[in-house]
Protein backbone atom coordinates (compact mmCIF):
# COMPACT_ATOMS: atom_id res chain seq x y z
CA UNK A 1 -24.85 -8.12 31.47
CA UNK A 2 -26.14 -4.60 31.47
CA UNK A 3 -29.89 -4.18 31.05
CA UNK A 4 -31.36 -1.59 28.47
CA UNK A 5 -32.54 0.79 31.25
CA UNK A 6 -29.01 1.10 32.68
CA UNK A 7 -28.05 2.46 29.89
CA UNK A 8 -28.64 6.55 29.64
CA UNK A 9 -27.81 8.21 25.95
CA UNK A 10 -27.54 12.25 25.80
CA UNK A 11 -30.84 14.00 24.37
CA UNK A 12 -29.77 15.56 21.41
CA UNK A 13 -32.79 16.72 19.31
CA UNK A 14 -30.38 18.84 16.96
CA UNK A 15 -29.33 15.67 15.73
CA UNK A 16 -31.77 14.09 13.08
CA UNK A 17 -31.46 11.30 11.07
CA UNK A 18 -32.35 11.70 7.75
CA UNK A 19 -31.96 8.40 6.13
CA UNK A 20 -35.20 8.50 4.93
CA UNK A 21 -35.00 11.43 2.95
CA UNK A 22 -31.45 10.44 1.47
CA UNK A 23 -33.50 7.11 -0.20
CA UNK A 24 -35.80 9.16 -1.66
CA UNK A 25 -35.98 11.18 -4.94
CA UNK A 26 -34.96 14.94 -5.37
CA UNK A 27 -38.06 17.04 -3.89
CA UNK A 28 -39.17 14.91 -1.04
CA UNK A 29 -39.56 16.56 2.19
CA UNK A 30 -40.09 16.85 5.84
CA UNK A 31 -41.04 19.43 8.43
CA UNK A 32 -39.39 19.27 11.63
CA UNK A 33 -40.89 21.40 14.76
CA UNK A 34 -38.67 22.31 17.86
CA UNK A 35 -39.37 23.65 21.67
CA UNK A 36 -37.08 23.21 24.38
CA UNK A 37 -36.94 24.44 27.66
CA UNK A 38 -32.67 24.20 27.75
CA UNK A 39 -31.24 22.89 25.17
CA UNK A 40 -26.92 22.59 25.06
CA UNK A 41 -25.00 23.58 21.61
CA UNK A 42 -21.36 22.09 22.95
CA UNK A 43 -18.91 23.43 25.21
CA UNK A 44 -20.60 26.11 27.78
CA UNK A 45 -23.15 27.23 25.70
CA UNK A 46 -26.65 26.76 27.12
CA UNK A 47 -29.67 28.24 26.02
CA UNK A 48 -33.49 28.73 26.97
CA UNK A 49 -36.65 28.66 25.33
CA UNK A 50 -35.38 27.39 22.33
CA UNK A 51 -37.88 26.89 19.40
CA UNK A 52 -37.94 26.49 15.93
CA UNK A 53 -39.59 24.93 12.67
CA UNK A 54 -37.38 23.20 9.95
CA UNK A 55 -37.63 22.34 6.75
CA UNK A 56 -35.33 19.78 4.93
CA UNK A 57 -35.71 18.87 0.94
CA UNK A 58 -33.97 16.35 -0.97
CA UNK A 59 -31.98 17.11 -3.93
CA UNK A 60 -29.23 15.30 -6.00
CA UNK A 61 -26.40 17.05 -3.92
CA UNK A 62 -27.78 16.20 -0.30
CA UNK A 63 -30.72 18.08 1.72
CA UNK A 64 -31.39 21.34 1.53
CA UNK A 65 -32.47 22.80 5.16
CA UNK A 66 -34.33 26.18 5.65
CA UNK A 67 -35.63 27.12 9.11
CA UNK A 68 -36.34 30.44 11.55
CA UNK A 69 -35.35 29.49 15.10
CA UNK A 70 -35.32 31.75 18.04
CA UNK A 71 -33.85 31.58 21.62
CA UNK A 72 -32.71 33.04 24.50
CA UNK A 73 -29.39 33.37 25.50
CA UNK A 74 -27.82 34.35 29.14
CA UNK A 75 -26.25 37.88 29.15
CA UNK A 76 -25.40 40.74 31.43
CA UNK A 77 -26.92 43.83 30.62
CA UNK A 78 -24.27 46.48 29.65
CA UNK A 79 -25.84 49.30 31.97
CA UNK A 80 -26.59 48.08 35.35
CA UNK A 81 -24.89 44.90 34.70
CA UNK A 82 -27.56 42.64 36.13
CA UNK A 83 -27.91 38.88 34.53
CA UNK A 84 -30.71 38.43 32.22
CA UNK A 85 -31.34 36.63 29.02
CA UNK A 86 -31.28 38.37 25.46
CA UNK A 87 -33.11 37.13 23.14
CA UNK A 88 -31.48 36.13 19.87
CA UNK A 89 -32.85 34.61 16.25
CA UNK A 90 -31.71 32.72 13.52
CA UNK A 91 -32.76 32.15 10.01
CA UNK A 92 -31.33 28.98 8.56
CA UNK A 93 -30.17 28.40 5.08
CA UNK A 94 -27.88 25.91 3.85
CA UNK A 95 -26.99 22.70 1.52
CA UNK A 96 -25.97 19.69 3.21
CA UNK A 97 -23.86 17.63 1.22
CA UNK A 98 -24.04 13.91 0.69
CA UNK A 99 -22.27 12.18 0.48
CA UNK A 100 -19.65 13.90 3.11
CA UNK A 101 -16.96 13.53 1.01
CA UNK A 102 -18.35 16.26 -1.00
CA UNK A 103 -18.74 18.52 0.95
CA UNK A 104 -15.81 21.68 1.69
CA UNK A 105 -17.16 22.15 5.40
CA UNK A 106 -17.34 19.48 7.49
CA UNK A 107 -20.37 21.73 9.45
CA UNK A 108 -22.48 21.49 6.01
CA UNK A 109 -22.27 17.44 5.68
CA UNK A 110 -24.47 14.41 6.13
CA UNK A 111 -22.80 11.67 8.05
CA UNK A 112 -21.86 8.34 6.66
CA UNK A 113 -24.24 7.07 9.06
CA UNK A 114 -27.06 9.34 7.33
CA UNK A 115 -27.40 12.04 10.48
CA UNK A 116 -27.53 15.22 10.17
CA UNK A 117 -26.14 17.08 13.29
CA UNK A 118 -27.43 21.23 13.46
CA UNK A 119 -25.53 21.88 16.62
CA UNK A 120 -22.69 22.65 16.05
CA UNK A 121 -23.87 25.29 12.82
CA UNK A 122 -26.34 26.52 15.34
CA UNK A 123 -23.94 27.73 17.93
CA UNK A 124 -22.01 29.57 15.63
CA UNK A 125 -25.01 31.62 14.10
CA UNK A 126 -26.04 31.98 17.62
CA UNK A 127 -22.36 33.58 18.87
CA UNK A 128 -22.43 35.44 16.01
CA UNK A 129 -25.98 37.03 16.08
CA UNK A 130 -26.01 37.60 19.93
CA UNK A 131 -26.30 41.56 20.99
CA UNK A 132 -23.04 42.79 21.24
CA UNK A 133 -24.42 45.67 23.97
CA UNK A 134 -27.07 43.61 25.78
CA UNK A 135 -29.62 45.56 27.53
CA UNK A 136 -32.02 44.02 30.17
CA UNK A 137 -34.58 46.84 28.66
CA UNK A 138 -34.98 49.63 26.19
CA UNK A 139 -35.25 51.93 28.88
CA UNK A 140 -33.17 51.05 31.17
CA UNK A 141 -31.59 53.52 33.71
CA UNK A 142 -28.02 51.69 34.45
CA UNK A 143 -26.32 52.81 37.91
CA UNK A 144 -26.02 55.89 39.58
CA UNK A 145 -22.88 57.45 38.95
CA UNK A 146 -21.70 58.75 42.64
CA UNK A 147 -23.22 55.52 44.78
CA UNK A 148 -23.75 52.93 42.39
CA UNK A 149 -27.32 52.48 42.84
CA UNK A 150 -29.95 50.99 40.55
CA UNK A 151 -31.91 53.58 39.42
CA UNK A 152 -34.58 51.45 38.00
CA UNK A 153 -35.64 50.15 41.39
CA UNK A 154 -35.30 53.89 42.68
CA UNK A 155 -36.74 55.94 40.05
CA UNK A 156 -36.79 59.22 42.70
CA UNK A 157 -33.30 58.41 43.24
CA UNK A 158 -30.98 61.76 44.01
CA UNK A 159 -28.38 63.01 46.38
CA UNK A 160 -28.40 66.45 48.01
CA UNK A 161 -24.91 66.77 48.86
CA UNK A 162 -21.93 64.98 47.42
CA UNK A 163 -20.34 62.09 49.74
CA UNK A 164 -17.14 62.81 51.54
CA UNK A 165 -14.95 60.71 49.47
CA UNK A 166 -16.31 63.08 46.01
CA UNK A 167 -16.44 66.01 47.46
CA UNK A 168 -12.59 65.73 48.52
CA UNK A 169 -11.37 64.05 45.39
CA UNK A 170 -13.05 67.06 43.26
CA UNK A 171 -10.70 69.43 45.58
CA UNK A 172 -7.86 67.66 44.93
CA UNK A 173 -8.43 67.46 41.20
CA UNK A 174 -8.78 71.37 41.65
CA UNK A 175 -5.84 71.99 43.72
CA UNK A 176 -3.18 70.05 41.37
CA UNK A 177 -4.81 71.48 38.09
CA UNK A 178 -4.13 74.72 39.68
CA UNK A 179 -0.23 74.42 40.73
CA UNK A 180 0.14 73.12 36.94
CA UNK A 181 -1.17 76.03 36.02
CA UNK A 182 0.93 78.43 38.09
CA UNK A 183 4.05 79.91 36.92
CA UNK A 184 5.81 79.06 40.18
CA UNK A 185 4.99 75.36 39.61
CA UNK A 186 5.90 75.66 35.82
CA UNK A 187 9.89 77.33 36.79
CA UNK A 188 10.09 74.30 39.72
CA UNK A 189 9.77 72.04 37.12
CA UNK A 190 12.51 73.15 35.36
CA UNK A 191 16.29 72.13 36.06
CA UNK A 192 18.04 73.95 38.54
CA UNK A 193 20.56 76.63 37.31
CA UNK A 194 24.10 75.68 38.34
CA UNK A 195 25.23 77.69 41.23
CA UNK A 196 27.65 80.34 40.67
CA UNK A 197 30.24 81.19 43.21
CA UNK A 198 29.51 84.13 45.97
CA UNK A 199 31.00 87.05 44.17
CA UNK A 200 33.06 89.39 46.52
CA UNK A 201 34.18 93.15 46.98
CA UNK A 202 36.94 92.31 44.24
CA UNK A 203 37.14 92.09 40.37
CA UNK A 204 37.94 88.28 39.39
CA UNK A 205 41.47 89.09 37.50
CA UNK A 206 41.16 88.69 33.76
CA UNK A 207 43.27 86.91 31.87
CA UNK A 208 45.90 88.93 29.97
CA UNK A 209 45.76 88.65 25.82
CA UNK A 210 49.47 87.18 24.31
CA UNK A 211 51.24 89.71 22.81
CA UNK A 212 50.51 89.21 19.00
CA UNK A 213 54.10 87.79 17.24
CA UNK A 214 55.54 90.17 14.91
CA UNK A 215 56.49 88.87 11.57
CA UNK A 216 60.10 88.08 10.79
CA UNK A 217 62.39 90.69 9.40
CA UNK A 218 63.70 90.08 5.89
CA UNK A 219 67.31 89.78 5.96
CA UNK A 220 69.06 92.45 3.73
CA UNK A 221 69.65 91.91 0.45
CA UNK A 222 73.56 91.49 0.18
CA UNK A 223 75.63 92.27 -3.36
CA UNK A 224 77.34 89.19 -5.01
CA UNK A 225 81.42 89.73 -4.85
CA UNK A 226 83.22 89.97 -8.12
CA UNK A 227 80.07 90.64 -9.46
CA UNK A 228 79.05 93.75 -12.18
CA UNK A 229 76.65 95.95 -11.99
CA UNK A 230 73.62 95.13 -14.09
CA UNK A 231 71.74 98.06 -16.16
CA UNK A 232 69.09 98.03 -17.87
CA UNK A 233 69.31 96.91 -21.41
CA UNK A 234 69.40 99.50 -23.74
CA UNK A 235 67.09 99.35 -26.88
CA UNK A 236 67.86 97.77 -30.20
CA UNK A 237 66.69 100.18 -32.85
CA UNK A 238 64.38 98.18 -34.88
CA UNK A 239 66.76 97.30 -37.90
CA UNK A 240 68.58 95.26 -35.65
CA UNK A 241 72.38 97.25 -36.04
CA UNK A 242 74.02 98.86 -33.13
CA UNK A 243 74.51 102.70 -33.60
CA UNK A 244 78.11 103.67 -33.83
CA UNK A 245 79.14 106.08 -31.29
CA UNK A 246 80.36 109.82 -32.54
CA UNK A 247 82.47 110.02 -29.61
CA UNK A 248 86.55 110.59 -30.19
């Protein structure tokens, strides 16, 4: 038989139940108060100094919640990247429906057994409020650019002469902007010209144009055998009678 104080149950002061308020009429209310040192919102998500005031309202669709909560969340700040927590706030304002079968979220429901669970709505408006270029300060001075120091622990923080590694990579940076820059770099770059053979005291022979074809002769014309001359026609007068000839 296990005894009572063997027994260990998860704090979970997100999760209230609210059968109370669900047997009584539409406008009955209750004021909830929160502060927590840590206080976990599922999965990885831990916050700190978590606080808050809540208040929940009957009504004939469920329990209307309003509440301003604020917390802090652990970040890295975006400049000199040191761990730190941002602060982030949330004002809370939604309709929880009962009963759940209602409801088109199953985040904005009252449980059949009459709790209402805020963690899981809570770590959403948290991930979605949270800076998204946390800084550990307004004023903060990030890392110095050649050593990587932290200039807000250093604020006289300067170096006379550039380190060895700098100083050299600026040359080379100068040295191969400069050969892009040259012509003899820019004609390097280019394909090489095929080579042409060593030319000598002599004239390479050139090649001798075909003699152009003349055109076939046309064979003579050749008189038909047996055959008459032809003449030209001589001309009818125009009343159509041949002229008789006064020859003897």
């Amino acid at each position: 038989m296990m005894r009572f104080s063997q027994v260990h149950t998860q704090y979970r002061p997100l999760r209230l139940n609210v059968g109370f308020l669900l047997s009584q009429t539409a406008g009955y209310g209750r004021q909830f108060d929160f502060r927590e040192d840590k206080i976990n919102l599922g999965g990885d998500l831990q916050v700190e100094a978590f606080t808050g005031r809540l208040q929940l309202t009957r009504t004939p669709q469920g329990i209307v919640s309003m509440g301003e909560f604020s917390a802090r969340l652990p970040a890295e700040c975006a400049r000199c990247l040191k761990p730190f927590s941002a602060p982030v706030t949330i004002h809370l304002e939604e309709l929880f429906v009962y009963p759940p079968q209602n409801a088109t979220d199953p985040l904005l429901a009252v449980g059949e057994d009459a709790h209402l669970n805020l963690e899981p709505l809570l770590r959403e408006y948290i991930l979605l409020n949270q800076p998204t270029r946390p800084l550990c300060r307004e004023d903060c001075r990030g890392l110095c650019t050649v050593c990587g120091a932290d200039l807000n622990e250093e604020a006289e923080h300067h170096h006379a002469e550039e380190p060895a590694a700098a100083f050299s990579g600026r040359i080379l940076l100068k040295t191969e902007s400069k050969k892009e820059s040259s012509p003899v770099a820019a004609a390097a770059e280019q394909p090489a010209a095929k080579a042409q053979p060593a030319q000598s005291g002599k004239k390479p022979p050139t090649k001798k144009k075909p003699p152009l074809k003349k055109p076939a002769a046309k064979p003579p014309h050749k008189p038909i055998k047996g055959g008459k001359k032809t003449t030209a026609a001589k001309k009818m007068p125009a009343d159509g009678k041949k002229k008789k000839s006064t020859k003897k």
